[in-house]
Protein backbone atom coordinates (compact mmCIF):
# COMPACT_ATOMS: atom_id res chain seq x y z
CA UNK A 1 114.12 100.58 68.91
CA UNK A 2 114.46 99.30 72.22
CA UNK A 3 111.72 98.51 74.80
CA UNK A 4 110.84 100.57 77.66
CA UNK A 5 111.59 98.77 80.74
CA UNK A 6 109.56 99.63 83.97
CA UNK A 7 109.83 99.05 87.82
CA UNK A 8 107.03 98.10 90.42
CA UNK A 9 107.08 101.56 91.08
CA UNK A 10 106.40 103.10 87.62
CA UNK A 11 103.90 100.32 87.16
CA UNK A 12 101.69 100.67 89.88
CA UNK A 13 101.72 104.58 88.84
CA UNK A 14 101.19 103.65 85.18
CA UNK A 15 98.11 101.33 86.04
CA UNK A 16 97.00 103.20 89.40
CA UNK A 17 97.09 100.44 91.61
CA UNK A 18 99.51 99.79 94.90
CA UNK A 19 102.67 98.94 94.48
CA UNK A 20 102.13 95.72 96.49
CA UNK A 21 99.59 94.41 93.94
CA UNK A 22 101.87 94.60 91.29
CA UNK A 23 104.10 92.34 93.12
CA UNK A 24 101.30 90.04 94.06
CA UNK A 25 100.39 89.75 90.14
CA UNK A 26 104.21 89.04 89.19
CA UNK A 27 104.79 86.84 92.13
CA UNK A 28 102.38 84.64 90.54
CA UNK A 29 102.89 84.54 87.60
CA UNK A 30 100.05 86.61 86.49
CA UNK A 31 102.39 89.58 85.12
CA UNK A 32 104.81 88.72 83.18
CA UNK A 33 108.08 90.44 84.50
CA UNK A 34 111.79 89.28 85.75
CA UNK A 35 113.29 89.37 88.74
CA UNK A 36 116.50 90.89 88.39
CA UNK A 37 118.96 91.54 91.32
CA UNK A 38 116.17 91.73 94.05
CA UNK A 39 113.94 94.13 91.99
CA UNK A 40 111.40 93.85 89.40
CA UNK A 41 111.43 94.44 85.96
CA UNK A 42 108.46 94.72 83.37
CA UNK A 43 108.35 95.57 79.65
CA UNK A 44 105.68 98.11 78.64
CA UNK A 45 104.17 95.92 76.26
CA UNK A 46 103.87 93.22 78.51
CA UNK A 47 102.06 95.31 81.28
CA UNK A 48 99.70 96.40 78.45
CA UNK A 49 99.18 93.16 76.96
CA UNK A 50 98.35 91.74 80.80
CA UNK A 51 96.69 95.04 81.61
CA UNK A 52 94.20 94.67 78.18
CA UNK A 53 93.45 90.61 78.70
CA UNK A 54 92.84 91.01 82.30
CA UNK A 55 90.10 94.43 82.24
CA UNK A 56 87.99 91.99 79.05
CA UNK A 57 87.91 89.70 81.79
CA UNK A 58 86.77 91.49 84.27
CA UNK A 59 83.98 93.15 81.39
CA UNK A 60 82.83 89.81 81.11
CA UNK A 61 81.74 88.80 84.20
């Protein structure tokens, strides 16, 4: 089975946040994605593993 792969665009519409924050999250490092002929490129599971670590950090503070 092979992994679904996702653009900025369909993860800032997956997550419901701007496209620009998305970028801002890869750019440094925080979301794990590749750059790829001027565009971004994200695995599902990776936006869902960052997505899932980074709300249980925000529900500790």
């Amino acid at each position: 089975m092979e992994e679904e792969i996702m653009t900025i665009k369909e993860v800032a519409a997956f997550l419901k946040m701007s496209e620009g924050a998305v970028r801002r999250y890869a750019r440094k490092g925080e979301l794990k994605g590749s750059y790829i002929g001027r565009v971004w490129r994200f695995k599902k599971s990776d936006v869902l593993n960052w997505f899932n670590g980074y709300s249980h950090i925000k529900d500790d503070k």
